[in-house]
PDB file of N, CA and C in Angstrom:
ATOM      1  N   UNK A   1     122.227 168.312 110.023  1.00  0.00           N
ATOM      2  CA  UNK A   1     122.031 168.501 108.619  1.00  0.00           C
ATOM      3  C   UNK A   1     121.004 167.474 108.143  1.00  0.00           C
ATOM      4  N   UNK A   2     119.804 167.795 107.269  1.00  0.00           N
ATOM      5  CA  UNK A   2     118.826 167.100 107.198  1.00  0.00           C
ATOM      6  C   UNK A   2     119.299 167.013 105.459  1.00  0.00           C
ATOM      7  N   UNK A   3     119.535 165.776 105.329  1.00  0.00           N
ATOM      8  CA  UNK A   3     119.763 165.289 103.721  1.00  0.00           C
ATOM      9  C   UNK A   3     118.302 164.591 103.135  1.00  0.00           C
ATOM     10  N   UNK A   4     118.035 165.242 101.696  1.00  0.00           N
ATOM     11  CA  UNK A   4     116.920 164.828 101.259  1.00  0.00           C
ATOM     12  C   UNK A   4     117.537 164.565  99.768  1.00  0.00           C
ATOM     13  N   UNK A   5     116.519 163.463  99.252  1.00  0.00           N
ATOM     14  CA  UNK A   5     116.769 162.697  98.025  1.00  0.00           C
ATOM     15  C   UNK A   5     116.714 163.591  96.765  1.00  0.00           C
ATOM     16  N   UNK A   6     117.449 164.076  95.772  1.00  0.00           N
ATOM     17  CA  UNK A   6     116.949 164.856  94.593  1.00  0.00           C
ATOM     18  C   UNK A   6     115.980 164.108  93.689  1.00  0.00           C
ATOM     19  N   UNK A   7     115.024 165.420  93.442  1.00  0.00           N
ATOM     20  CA  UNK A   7     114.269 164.686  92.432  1.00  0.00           C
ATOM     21  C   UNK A   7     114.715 165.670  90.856  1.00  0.00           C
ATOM     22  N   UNK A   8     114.806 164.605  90.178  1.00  0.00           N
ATOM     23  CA  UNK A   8     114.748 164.976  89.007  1.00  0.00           C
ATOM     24  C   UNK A   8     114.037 165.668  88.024  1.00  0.00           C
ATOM     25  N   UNK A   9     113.065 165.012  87.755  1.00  0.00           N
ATOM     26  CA  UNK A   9     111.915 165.373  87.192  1.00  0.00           C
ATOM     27  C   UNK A   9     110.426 165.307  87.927  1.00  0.00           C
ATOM     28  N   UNK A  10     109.444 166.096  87.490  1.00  0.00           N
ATOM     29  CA  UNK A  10     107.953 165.448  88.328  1.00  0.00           C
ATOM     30  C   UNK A  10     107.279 164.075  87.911  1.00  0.00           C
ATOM     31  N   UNK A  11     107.446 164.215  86.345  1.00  0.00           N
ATOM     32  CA  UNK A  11     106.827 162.939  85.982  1.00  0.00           C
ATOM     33  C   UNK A  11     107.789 161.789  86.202  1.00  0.00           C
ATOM     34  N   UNK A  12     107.110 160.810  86.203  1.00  0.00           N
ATOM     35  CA  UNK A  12     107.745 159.626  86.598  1.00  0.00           C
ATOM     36  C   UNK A  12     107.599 158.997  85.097  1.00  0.00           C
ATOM     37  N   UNK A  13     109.299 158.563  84.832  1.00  0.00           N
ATOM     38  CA  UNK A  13     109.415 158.203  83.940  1.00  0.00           C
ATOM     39  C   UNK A  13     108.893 156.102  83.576  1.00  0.00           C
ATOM     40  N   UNK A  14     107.921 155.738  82.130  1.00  0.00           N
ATOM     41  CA  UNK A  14     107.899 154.657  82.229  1.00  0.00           C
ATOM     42  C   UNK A  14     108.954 154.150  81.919  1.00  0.00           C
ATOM     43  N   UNK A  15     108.933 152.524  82.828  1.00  0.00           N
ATOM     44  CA  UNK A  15     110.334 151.615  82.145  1.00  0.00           C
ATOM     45  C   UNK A  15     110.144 151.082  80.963  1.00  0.00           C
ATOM     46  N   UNK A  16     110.890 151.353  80.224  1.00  0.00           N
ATOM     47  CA  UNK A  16     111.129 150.142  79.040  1.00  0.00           C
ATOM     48  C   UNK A  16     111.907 149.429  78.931  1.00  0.00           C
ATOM     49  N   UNK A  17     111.929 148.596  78.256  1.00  0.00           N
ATOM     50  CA  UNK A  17     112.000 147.091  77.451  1.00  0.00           C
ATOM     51  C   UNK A  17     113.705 146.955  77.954  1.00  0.00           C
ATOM     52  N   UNK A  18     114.310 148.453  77.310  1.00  0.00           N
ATOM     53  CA  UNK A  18     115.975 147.777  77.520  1.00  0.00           C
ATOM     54  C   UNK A  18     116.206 148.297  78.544  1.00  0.00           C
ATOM     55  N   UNK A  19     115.395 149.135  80.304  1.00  0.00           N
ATOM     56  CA  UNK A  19     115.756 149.236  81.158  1.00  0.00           C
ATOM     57  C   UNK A  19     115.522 147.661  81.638  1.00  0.00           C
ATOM     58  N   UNK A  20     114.410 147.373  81.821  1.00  0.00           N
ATOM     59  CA  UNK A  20     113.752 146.062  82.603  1.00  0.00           C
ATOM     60  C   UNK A  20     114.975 145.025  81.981  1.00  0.00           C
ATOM     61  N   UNK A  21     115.242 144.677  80.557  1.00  0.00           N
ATOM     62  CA  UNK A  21     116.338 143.775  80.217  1.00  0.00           C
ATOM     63  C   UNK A  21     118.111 143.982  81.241  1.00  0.00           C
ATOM     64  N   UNK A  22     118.271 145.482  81.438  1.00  0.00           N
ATOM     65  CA  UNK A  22     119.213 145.687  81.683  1.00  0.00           C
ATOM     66  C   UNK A  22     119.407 145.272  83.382  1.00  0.00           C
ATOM     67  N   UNK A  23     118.637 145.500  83.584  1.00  0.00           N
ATOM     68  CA  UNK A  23     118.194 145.302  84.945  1.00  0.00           C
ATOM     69  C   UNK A  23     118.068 143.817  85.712  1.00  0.00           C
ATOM     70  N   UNK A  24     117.890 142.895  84.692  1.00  0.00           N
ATOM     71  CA  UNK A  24     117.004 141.642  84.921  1.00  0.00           C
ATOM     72  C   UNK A  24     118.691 140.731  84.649  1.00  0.00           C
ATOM     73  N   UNK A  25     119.387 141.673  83.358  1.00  0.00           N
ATOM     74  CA  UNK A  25     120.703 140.509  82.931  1.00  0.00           C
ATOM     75  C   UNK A  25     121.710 140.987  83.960  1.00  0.00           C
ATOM     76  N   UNK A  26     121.463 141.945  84.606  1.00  0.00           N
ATOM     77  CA  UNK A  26     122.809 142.358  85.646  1.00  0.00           C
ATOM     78  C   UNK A  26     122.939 142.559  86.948  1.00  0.00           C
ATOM     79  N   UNK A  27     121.703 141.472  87.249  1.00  0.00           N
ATOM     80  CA  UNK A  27     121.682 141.264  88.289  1.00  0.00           C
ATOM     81  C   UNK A  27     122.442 139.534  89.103  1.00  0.00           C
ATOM     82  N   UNK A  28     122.492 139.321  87.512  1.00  0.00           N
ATOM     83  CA  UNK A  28     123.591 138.196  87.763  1.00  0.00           C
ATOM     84  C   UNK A  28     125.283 138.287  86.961  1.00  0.00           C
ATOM     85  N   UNK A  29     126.139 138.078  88.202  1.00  0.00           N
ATOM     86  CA  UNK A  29     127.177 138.284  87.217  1.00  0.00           C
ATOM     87  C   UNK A  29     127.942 137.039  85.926  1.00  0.00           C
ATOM     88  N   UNK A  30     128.852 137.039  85.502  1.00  0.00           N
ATOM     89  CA  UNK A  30     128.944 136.308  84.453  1.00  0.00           C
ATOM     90  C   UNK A  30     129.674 134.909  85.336  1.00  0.00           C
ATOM     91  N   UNK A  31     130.282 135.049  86.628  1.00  0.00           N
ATOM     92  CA  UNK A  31     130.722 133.217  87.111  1.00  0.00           C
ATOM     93  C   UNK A  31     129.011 132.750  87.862  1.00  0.00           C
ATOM     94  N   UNK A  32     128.428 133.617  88.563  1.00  0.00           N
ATOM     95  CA  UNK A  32     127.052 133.006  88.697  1.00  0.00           C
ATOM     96  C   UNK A  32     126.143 132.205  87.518  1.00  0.00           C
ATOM     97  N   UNK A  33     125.985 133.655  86.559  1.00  0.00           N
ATOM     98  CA  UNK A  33     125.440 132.617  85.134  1.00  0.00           C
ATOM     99  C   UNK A  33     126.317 131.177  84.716  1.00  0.00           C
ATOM    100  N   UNK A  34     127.533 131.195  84.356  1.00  0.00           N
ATOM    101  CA  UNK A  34     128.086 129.910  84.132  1.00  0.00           C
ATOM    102  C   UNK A  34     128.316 128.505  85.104  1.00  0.00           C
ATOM    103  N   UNK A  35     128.745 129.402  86.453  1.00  0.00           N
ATOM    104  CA  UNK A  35     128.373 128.349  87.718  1.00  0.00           C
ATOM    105  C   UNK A  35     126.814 127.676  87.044  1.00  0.00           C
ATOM    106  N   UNK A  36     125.628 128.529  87.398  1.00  0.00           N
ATOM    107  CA  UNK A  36     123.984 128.199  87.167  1.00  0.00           C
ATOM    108  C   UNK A  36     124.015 126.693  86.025  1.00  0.00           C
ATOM    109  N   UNK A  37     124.888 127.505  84.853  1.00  0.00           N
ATOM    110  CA  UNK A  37     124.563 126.942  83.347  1.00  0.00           C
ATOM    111  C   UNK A  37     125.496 125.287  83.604  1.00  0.00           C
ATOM    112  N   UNK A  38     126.634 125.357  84.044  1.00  0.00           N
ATOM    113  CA  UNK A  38     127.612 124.187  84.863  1.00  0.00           C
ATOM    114  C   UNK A  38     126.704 123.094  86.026  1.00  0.00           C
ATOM    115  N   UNK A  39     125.699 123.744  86.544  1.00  0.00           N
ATOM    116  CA  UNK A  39     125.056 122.664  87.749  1.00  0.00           C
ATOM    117  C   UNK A  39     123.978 122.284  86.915  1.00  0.00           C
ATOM    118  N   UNK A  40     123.266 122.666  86.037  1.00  0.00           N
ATOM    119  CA  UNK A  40     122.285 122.225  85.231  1.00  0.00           C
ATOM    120  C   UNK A  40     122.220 121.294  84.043  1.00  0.00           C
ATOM    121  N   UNK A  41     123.539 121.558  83.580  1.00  0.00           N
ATOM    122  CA  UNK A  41     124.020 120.352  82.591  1.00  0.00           C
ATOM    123  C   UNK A  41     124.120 119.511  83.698  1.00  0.00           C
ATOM    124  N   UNK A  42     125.110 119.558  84.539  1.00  0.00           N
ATOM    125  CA  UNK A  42     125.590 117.943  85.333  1.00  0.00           C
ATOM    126  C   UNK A  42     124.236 117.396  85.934  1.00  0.00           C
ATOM    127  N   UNK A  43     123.357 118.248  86.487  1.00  0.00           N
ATOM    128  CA  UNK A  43     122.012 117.683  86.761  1.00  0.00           C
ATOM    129  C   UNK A  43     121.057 116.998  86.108  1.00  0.00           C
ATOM    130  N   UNK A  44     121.439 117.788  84.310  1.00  0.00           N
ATOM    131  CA  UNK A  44     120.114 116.966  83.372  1.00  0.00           C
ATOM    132  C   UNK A  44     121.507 115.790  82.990  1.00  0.00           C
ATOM    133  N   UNK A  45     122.574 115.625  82.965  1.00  0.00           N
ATOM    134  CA  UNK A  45     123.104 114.095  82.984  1.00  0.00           C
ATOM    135  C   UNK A  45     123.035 112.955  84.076  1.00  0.00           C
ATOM    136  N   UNK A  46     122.745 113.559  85.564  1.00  0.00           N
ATOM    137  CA  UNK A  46     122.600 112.842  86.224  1.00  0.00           C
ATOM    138  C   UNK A  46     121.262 112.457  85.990  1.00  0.00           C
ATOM    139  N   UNK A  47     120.143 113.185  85.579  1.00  0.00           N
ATOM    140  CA  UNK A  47     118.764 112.454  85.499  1.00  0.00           C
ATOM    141  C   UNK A  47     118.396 111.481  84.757  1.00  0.00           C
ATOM    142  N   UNK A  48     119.739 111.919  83.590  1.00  0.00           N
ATOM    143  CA  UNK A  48     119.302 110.845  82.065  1.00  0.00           C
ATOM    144  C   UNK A  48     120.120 109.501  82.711  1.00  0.00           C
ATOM    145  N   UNK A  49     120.740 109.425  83.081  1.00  0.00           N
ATOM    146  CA  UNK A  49     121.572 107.946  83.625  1.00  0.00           C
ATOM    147  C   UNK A  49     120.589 107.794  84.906  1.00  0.00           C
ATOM    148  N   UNK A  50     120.164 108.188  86.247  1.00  0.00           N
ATOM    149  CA  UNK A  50     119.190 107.486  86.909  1.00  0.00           C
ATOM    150  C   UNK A  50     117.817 107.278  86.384  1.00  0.00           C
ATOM    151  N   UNK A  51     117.518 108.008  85.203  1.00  0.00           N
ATOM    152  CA  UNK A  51     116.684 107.243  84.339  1.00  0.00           C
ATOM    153  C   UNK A  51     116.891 106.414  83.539  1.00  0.00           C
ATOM    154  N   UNK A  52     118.140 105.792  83.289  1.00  0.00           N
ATOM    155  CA  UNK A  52     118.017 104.832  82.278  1.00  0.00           C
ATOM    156  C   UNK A  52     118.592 103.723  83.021  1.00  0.00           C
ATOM    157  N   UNK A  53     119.129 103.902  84.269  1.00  0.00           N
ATOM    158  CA  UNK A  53     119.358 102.724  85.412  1.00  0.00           C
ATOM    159  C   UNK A  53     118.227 102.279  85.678  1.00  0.00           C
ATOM    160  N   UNK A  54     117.244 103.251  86.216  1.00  0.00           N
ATOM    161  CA  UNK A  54     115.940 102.565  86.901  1.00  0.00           C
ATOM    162  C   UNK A  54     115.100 101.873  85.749  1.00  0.00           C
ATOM    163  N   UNK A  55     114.571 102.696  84.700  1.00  0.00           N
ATOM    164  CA  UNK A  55     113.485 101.481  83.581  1.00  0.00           C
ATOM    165  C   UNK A  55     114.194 100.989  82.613  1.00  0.00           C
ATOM    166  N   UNK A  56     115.681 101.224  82.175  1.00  0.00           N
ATOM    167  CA  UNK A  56     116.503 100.306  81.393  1.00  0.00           C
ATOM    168  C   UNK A  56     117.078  99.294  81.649  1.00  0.00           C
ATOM    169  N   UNK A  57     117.402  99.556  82.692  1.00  0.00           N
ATOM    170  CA  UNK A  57     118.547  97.908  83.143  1.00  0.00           C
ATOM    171  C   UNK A  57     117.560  97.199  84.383  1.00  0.00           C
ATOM    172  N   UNK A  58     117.070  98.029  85.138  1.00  0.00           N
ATOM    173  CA  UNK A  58     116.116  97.354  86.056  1.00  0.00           C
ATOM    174  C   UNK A  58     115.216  96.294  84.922  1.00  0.00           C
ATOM    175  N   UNK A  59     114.537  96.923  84.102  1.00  0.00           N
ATOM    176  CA  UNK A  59     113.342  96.112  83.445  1.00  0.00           C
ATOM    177  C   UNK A  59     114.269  95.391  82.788  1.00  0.00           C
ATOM    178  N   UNK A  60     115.546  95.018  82.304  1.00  0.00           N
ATOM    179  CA  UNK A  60     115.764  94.223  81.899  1.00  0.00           C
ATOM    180  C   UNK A  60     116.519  92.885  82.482  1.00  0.00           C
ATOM    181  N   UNK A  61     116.699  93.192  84.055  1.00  0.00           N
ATOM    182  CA  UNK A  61     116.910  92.207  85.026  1.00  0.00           C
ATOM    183  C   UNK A  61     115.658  91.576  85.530  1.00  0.00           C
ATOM    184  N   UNK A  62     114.763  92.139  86.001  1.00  0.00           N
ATOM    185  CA  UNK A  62     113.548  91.749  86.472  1.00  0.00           C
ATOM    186  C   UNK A  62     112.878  90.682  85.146  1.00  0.00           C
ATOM    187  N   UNK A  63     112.728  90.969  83.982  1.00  0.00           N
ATOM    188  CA  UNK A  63     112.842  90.012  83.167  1.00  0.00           C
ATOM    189  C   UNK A  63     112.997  88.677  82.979  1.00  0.00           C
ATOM    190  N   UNK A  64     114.588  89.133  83.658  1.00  0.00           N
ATOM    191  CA  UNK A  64     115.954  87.621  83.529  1.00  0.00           C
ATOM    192  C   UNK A  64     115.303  86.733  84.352  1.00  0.00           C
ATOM    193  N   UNK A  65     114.728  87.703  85.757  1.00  0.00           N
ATOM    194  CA  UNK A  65     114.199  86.825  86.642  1.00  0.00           C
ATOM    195  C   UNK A  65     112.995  86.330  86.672  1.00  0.00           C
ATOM    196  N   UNK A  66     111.882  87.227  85.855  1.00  0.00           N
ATOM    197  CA  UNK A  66     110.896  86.752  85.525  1.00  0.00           C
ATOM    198  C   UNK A  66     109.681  87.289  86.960  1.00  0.00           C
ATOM    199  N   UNK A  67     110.076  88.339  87.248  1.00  0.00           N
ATOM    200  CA  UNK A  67     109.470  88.693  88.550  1.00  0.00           C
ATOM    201  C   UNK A  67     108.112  90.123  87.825  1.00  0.00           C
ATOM    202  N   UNK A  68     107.132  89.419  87.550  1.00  0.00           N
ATOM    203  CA  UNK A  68     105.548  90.335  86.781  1.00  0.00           C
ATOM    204  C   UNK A  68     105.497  91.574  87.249  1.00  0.00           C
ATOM    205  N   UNK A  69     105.247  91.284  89.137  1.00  0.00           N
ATOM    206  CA  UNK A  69     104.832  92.216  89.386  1.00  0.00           C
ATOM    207  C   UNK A  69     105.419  93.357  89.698  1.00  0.00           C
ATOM    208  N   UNK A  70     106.868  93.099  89.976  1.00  0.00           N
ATOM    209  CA  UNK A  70     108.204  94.072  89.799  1.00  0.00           C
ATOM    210  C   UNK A  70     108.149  94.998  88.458  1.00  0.00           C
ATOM    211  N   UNK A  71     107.826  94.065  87.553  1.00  0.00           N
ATOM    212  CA  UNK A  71     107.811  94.326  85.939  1.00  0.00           C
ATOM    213  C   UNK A  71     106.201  95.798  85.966  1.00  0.00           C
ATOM    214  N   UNK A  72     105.275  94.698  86.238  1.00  0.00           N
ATOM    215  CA  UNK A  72     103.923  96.143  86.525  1.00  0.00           C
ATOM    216  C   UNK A  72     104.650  97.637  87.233  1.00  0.00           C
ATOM    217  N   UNK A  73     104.878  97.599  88.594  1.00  0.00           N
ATOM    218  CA  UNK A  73     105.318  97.980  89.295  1.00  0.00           C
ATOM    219  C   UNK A  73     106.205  99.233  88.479  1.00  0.00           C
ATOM    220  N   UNK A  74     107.613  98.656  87.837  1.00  0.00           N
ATOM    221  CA  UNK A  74     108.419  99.470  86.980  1.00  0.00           C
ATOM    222  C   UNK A  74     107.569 100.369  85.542  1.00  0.00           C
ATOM    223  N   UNK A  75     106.983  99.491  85.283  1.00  0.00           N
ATOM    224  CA  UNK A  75     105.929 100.232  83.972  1.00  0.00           C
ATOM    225  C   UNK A  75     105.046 100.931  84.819  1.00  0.00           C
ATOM    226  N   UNK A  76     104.121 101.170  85.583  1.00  0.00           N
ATOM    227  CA  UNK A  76     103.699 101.874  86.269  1.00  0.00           C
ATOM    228  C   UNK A  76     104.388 103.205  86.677  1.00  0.00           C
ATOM    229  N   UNK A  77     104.939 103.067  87.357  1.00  0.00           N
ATOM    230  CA  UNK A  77     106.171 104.086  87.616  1.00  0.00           C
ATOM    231  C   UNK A  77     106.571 104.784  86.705  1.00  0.00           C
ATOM    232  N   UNK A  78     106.761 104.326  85.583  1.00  0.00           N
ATOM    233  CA  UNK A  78     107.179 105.181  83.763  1.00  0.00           C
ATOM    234  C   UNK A  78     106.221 105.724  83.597  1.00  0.00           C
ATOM    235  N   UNK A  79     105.078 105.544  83.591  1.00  0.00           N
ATOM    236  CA  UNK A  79     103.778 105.732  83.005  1.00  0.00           C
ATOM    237  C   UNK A  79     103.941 106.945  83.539  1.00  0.00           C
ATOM    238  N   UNK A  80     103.900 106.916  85.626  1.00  0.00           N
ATOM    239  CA  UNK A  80     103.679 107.959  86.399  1.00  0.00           C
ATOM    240  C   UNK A  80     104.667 109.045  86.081  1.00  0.00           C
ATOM    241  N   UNK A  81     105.721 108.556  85.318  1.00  0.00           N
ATOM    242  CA  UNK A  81     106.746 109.556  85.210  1.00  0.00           C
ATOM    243  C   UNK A  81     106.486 110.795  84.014  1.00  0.00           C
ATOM    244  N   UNK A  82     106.120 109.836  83.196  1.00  0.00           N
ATOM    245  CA  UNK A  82     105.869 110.986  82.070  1.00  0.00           C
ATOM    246  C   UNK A  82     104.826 111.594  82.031  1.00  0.00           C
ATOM    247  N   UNK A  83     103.597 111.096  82.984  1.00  0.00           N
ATOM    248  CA  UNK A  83     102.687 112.082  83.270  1.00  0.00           C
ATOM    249  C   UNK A  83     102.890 113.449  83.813  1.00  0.00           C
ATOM    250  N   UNK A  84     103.569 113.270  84.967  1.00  0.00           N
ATOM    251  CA  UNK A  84     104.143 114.053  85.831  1.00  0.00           C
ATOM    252  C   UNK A  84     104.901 115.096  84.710  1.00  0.00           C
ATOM    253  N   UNK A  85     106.145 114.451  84.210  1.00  0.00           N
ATOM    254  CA  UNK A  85     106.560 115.113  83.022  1.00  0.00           C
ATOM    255  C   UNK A  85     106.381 116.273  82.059  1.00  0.00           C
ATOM    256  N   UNK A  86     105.099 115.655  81.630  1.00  0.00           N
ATOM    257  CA  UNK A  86     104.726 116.286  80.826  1.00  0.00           C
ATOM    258  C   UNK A  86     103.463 117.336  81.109  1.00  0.00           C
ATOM    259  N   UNK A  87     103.051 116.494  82.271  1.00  0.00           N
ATOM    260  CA  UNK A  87     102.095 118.150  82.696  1.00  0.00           C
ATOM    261  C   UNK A  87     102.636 119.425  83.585  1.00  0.00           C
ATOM    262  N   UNK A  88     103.865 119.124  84.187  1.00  0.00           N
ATOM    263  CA  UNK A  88     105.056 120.425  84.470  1.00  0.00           C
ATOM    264  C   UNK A  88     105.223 121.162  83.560  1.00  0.00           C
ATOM    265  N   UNK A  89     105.533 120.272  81.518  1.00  0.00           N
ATOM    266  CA  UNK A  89     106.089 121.667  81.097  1.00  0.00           C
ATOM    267  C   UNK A  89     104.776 121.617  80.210  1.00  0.00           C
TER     268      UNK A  89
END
């Protein structure tokens, strides 16, 4: 038995707006989306605390100690950061 695909119509229908949407939101289900939305918060908190360990409390020990080029070094690094930063978004 030779099985062949039905066709519907000849013309080929265009997609629109609320196929492509429908298509695009259900391809994830709703514990994937919240899992996703759950690792991304804990990720942008882990970035804001190893960023404020490294040029907050670092630059303000290096200070105590009085060590310049540690001090360059750390400002440098900030500088490089928000470059980087800001030409991603």
């Amino acid at each position: 038995m030779i099985l062949t695909p039905a066709i519907e119509s000849a013309e080929p229908q265009p997609l629109t707006t609320d196929f492509t949407t429908q298509m695009f939101f259900s391809t994830f289900s709703q514990e994937q989306t919240s899992s996703f939305l759950y690792t991304l918060f804990i990720s942008a908190i882990a970035a804001t605390i190893l960023y404020v360990i490294l040029f907050y409390l670092l630059r303000s020990i290096f200070r105590r100690w009085e060590t310049d080029a540690a001090l360059v070094i750390l400002s440098v690094s900030q500088l490089l950061y928000w470059h980087c930063a800001s030409s991603v978004a």
